[in-house]
Protein backbone atom coordinates (compact mmCIF):
# COMPACT_ATOMS: atom_id res chain seq x y z
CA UNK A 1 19.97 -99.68 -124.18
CA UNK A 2 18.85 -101.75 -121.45
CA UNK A 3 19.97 -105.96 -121.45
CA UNK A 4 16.81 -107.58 -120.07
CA UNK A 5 17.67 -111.15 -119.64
CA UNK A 6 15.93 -112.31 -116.83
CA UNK A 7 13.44 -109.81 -114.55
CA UNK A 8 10.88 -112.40 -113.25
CA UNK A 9 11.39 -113.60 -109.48
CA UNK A 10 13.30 -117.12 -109.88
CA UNK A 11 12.43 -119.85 -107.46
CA UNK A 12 15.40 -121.83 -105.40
CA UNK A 13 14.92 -125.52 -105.56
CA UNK A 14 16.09 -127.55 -102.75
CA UNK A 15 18.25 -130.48 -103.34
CA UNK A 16 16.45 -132.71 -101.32
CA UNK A 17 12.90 -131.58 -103.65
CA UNK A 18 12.56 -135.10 -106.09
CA UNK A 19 12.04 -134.27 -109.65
CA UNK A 20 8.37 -134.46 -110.86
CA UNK A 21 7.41 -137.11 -113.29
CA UNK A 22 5.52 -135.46 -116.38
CA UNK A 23 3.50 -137.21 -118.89
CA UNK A 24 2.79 -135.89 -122.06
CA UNK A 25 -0.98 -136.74 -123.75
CA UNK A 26 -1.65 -135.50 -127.70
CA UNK A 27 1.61 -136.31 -129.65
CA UNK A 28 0.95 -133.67 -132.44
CA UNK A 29 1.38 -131.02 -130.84
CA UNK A 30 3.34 -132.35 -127.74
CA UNK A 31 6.15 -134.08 -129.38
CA UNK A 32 7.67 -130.72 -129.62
CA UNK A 33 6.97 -130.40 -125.56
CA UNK A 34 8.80 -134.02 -125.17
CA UNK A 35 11.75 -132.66 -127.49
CA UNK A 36 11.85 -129.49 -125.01
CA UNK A 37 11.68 -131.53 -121.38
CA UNK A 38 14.29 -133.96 -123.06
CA UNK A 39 16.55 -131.46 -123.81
CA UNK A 40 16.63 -130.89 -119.90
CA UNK A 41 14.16 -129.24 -117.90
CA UNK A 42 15.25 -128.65 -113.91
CA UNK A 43 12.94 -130.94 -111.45
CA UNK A 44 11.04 -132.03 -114.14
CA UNK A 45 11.44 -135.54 -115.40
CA UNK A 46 9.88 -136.86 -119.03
CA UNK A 47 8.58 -140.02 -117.74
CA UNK A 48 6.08 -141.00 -120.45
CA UNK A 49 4.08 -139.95 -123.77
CA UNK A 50 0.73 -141.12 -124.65
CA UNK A 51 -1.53 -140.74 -127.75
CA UNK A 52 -3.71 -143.23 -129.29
CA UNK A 53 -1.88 -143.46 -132.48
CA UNK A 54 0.50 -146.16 -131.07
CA UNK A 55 3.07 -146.39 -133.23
CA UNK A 56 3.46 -142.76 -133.20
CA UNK A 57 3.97 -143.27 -129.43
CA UNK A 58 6.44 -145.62 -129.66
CA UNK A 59 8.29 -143.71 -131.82
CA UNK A 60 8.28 -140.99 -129.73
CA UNK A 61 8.76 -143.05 -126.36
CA UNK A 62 11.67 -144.81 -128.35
CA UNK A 63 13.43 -141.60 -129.34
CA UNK A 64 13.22 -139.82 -125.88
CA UNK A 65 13.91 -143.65 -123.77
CA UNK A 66 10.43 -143.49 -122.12
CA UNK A 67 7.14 -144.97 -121.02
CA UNK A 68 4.80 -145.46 -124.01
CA UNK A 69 0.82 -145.67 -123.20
CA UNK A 70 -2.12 -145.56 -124.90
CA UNK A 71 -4.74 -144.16 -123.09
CA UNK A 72 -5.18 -141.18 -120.73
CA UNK A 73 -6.95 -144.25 -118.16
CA UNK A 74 -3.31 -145.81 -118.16
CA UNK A 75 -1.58 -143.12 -117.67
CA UNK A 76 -4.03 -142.69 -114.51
CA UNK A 77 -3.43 -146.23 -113.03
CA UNK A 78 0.51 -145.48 -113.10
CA UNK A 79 1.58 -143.78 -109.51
CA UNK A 80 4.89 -142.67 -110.61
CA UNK A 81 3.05 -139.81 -111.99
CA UNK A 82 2.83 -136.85 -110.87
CA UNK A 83 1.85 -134.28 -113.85
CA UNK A 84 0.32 -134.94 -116.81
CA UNK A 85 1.00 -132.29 -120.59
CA UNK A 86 -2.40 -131.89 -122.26
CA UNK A 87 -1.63 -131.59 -125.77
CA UNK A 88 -4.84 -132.15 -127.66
CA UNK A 89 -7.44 -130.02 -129.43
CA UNK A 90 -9.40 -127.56 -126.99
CA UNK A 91 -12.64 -128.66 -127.78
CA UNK A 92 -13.58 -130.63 -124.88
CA UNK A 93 -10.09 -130.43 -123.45
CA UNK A 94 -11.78 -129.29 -119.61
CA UNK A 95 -13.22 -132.77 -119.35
CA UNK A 96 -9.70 -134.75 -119.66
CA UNK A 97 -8.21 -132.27 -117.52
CA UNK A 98 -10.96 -133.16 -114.82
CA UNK A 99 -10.07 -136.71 -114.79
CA UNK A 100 -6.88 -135.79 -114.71
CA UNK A 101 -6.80 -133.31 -111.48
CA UNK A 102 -9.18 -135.60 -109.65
CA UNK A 103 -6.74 -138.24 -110.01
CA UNK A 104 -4.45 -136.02 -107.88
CA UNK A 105 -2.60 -134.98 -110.57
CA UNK A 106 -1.26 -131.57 -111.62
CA UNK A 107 -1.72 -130.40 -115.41
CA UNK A 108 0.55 -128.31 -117.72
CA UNK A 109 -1.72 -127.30 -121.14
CA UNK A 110 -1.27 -125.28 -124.00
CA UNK A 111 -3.44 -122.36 -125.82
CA UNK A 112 -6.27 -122.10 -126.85
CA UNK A 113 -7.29 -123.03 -123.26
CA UNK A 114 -10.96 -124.66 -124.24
CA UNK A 115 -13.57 -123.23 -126.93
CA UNK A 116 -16.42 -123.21 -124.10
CA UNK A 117 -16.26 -120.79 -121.39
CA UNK A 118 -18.70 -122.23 -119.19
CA UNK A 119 -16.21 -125.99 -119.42
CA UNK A 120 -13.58 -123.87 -119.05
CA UNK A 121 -14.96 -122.03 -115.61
CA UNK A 122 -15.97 -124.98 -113.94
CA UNK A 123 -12.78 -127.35 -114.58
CA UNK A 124 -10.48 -124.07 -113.12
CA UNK A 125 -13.22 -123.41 -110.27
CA UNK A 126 -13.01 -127.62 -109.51
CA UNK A 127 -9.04 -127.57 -109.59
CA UNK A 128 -8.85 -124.56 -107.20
CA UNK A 129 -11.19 -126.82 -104.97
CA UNK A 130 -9.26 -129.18 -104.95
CA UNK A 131 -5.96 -127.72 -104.75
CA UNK A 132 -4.66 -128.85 -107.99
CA UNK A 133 -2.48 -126.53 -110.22
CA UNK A 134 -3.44 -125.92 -114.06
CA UNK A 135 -0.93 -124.07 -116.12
CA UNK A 136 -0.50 -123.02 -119.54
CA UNK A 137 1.26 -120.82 -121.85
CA UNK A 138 -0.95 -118.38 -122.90
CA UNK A 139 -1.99 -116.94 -120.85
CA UNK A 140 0.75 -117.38 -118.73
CA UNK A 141 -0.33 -118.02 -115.37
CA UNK A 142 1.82 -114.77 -113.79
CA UNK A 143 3.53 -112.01 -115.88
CA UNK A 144 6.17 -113.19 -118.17
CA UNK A 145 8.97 -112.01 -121.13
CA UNK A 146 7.96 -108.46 -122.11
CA UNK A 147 4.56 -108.43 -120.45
CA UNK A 148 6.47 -107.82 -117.00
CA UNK A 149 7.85 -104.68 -118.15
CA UNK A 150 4.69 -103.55 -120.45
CA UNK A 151 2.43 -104.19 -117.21
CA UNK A 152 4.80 -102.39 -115.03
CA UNK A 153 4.88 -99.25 -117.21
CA UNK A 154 1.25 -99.08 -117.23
CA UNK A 155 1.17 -99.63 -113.73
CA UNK A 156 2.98 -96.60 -113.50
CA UNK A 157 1.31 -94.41 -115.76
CA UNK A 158 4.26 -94.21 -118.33
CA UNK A 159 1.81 -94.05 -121.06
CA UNK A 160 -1.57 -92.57 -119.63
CA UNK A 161 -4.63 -94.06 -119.74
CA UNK A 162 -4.19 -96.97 -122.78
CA UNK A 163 -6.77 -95.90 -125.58
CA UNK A 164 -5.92 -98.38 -128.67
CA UNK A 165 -3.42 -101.83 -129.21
CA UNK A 166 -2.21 -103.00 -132.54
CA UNK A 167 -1.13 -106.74 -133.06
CA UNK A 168 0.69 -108.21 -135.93
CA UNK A 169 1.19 -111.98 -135.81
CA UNK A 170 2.14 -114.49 -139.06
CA UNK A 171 3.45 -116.97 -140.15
CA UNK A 172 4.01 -118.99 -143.59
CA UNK A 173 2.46 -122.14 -143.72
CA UNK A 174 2.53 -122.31 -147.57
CA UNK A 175 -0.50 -123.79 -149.89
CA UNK A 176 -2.10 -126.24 -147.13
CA UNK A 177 -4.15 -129.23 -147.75
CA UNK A 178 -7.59 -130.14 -146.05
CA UNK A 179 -6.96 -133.03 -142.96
CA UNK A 180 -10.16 -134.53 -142.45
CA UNK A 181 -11.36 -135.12 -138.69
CA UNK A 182 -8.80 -132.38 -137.91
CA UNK A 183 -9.73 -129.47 -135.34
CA UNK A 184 -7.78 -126.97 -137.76
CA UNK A 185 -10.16 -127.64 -140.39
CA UNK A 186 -13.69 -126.91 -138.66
CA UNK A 187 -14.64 -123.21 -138.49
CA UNK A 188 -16.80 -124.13 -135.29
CA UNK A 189 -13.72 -125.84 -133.14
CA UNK A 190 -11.18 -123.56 -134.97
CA UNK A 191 -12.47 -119.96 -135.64
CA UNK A 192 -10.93 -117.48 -137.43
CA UNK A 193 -7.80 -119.79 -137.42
CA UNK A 194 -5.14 -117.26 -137.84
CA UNK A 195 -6.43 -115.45 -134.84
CA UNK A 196 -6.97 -118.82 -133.03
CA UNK A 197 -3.86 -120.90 -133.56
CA UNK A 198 -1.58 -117.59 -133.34
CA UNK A 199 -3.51 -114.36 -132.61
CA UNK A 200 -5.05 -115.91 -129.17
CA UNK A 201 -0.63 -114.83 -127.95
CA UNK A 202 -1.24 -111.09 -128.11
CA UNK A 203 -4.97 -111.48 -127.59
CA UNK A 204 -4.36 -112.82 -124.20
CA UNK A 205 -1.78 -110.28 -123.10
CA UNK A 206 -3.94 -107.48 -124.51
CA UNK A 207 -6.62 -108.63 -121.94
CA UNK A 208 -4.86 -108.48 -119.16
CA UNK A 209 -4.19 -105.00 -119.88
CA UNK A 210 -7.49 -103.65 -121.37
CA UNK A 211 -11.21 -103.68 -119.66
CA UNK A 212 -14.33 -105.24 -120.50
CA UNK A 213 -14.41 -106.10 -124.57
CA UNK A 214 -17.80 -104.39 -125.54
CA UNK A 215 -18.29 -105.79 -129.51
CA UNK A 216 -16.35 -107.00 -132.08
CA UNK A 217 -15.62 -107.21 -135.80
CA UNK A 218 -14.36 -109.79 -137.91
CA UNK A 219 -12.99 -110.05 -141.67
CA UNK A 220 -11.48 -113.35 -142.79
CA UNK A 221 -9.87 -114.55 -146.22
CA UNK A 222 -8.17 -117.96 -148.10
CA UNK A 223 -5.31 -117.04 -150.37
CA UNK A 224 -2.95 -120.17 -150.09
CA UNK A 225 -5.30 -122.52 -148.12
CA UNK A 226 -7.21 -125.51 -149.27
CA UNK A 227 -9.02 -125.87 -145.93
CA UNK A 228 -12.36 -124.92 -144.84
CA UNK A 229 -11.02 -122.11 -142.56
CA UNK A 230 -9.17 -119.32 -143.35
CA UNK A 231 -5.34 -118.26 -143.40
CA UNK A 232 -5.93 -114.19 -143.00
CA UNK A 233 -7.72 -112.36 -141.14
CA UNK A 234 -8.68 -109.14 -139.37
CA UNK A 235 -10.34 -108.90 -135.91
CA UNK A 236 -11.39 -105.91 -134.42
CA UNK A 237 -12.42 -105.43 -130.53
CA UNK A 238 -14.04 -102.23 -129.08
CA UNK A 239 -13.99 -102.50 -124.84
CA UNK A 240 -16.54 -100.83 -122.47
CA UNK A 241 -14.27 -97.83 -122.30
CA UNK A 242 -13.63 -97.07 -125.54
CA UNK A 243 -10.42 -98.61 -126.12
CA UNK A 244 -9.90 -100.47 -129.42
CA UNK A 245 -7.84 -103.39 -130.11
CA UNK A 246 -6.52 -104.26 -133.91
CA UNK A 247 -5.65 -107.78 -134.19
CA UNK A 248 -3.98 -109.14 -138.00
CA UNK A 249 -3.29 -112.75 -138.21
CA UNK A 250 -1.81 -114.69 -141.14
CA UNK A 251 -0.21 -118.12 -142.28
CA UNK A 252 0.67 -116.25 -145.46
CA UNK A 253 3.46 -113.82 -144.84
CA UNK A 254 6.81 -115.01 -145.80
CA UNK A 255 10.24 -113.55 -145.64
CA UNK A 256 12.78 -113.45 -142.87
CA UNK A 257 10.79 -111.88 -140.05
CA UNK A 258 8.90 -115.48 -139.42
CA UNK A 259 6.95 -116.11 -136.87
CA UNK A 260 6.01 -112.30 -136.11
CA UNK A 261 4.16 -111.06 -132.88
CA UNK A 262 4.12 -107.88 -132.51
CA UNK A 263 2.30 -105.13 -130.44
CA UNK A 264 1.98 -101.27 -129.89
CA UNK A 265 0.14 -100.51 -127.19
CA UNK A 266 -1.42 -96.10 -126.86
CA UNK A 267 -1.94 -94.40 -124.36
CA UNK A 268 -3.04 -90.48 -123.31
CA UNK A 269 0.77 -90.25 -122.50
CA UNK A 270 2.55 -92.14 -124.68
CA UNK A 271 3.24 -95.81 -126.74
CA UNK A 272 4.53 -98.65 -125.52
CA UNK A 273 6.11 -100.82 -129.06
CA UNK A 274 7.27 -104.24 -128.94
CA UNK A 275 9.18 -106.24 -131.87
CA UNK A 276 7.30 -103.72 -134.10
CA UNK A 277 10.20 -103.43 -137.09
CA UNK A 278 12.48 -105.76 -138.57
CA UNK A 279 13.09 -108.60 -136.56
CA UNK A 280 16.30 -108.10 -134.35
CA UNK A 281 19.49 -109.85 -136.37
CA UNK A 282 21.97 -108.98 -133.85
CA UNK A 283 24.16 -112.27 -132.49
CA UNK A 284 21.87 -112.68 -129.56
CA UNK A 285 18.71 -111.94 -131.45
CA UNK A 286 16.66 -111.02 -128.78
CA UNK A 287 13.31 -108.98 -128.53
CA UNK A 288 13.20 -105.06 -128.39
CA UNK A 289 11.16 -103.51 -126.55
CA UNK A 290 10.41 -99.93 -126.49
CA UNK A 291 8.70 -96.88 -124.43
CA UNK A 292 8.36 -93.54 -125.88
CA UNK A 293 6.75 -90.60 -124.05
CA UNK A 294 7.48 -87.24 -123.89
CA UNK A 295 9.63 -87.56 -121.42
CA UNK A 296 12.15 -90.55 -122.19
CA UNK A 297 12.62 -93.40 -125.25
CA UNK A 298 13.54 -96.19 -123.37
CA UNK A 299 14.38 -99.66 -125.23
CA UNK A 300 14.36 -102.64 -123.50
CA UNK A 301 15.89 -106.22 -124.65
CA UNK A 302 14.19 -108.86 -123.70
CA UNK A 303 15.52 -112.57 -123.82
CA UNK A 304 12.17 -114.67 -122.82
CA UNK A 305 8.90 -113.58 -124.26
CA UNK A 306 5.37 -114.23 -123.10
CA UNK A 307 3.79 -117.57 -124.41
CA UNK A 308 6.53 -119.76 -123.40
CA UNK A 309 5.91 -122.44 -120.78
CA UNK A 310 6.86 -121.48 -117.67
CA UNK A 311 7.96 -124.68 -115.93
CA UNK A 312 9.77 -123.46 -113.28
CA UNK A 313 6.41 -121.29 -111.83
CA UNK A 314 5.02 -125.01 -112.80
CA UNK A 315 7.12 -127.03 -110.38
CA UNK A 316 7.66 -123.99 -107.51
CA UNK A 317 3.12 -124.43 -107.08
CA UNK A 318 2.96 -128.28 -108.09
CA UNK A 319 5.33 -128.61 -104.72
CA UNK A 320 3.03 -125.98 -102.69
CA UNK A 321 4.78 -122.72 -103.18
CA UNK A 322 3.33 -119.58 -102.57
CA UNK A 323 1.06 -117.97 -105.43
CA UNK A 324 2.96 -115.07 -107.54
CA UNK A 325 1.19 -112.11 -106.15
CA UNK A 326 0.01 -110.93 -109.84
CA UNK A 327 -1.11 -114.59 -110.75
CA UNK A 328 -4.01 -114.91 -113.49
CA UNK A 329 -7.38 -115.16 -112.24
CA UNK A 330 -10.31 -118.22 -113.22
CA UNK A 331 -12.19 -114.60 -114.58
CA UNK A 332 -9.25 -113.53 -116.47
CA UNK A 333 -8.53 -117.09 -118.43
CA UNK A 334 -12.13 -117.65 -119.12
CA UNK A 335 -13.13 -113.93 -120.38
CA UNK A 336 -10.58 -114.81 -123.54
CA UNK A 337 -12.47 -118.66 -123.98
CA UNK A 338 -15.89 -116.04 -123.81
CA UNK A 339 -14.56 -113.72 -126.66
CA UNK A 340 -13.55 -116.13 -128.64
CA UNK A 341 -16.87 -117.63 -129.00
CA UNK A 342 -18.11 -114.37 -130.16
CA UNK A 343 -15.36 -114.03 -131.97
CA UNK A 344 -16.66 -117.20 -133.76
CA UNK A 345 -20.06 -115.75 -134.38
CA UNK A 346 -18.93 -112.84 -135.70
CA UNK A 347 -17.11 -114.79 -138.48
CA UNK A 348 -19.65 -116.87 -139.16
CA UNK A 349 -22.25 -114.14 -138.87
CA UNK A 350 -20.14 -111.40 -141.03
CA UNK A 351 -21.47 -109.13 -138.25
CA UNK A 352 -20.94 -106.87 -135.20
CA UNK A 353 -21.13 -109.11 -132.41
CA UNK A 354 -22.09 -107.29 -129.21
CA UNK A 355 -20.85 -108.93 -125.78
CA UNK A 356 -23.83 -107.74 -123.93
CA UNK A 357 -26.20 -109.29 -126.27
CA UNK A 358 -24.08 -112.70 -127.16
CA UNK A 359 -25.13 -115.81 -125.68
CA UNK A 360 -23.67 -119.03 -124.88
């Protein structure tokens, strides 16, 4: 057994370097981002929270001892700062990051990126003009918790060619009421939710490591929920070279094992399996992660996994570091916005959905 606690390159911060100020916009979501930079985040400073409910913003700005505002244009006019959380729903979320990098900010976001690729191409082709840095957690923007070592194996040819991916990923959000004006509840901002709001983890990852998606496949169902979209479903992705990807998502799987994301990745050679039993109840409770070929079964633990926010990649580019040589593309970030429209279409269709034929 292998300890894995840390095998991403680290970046030394000077003492002289000030701490970036960090706002965080969309308070649903990002109150649990304020809660996680309060607790102490190195060179980055909470300095304010804004949403447009305000009292839940001053609760929030109370709690934490910070700024409180209203609006993404006060935010702007303040220049103490530097970075700015974006928090809300996707849909249209490329056109508040614009003001926001044009303002000469930097912008830290969250997953789903946006739910139109074309929005999505331009506001990550502007930024790179620019010189402004836009990060989020999945996908991360270079290799992170298990995919370092999955990546590297494949690299190497550990496990052949890769032929076919299953992905298991749940939770148990219980008998859940309809919110009305909420993105969760529209099937055309939120498709196939359990693939959208947890799926897009492993989705992402998988894409990095597979080709060119060629169609996909969709089968959806409501057991608990009370809202328009569904909590299970099935998505199924066949790629240009005949790989094919198995993707389950659920918000109705209880038990102990919560919050499951799982993967086993084929190959010519050999699998590749990661958190694929029970989860891991061992004091430390990290993630296994496991290669088996012919030749060797090699487990892996590994402490941070993928789809955390990687703040301290954040703050090494936001002060002009050097690019991580294996950093994500623009192509690579919007060819998962792209499937995921056709994704949508396939849902709402009940059809195949070939790439090559779907249109924006």
């Amino acid at each position: 057994m292998i300890i894995l606690y840390n095998n991403r390159k680290s970046y030394a911060r000077g003492n002289e370097m000030k701490n970036k100020k960090i706002v965080i916009l969309g308070l649903n979501f990002g109150k649990h981002i304020a809660d996680e930079l309060s607790a102490g985040i190195l060179g980055i400073e909470l300095y304010g929270v804004c949403d447009i409910d305000e009292k839940k913003t001053d609760s929030i700005a109370e709690k934490h001892g910070v700024k409180p505002f209203y609006s993404l244009d006060n935010v702007l006019l303040d220049e103490n700062v530097d970075a700015i959380g974006v928090f809300t729903g996707p849909n249209g979320r490329a056109a508040i990051i614009s003001l926001i990098i044009n303002s000469g900010r930097d912008v830290m976001t969250t997953k789903p990126f946006e739910s139109n690729d074309l929005s999505a191409q331009k506001v990550l082709e502007e930024a790179e003009k620019l010189g402004r840095i836009i990060h989020m957690n999945s996908p991360n923007p270079r290799p992170f918790g298990e995919m370092i070592k999955i990546q590297e194996w494949i690299k190497e040819g550990k496990i052949g060619k890769p032929t076919l991916a299953h992905s298991d990923v749940w939770a148990y959000y219980g008998p859940t009421k309809a919110e009305a004006g909420s993105w969760y509840d529209d099937p055309i901002t939120c498709p196939v939710a359990p693939i959208f709001r947890l799926g897009i983890y492993p989705l992402n990852n998988l894409l990095t490591i597979f080709g060119e998606p060629e169609e996909v496949q969709v089968i959806t169902s409501k057991i608990e929920t009370e809202k328009p979209t569904p909590d299970n479903a099935s998505l199924t992705i066949k790629f240009t070279d005949g790989a094919i990807l198995n993707l389950q998502g659920s918000f109705v799987v209880g038990g102990p094992d919560k919050y499951k994301n799982s993967l086993t990745i084929c190959g010519t050679k050999g699998v590749i399996y990661f958190e694929t039993g029970p989860r891991n109840r061992n004091e430390y409770n990290h993630a296994t992660l496991t290669l088996s070929t012919d030749d060797e079964i090699l487990e892996v633990e590994i402490k941070e996994k993928s789809g955390l926010y990687d703040w301290e990649y954040f703050l090494h580019c936001v002060n002009g570091g050097e690019k991580d040589e294996n950093e994500l593309t623009i192509s690579q970030v919007v060819k998962s916005v792209k499937l995921m429209k056709a994704i949508s279409k396939a849902e709402l269709s009940g059809q195949t959905i070939k790439l090559a034929d779907f249109h924006n």
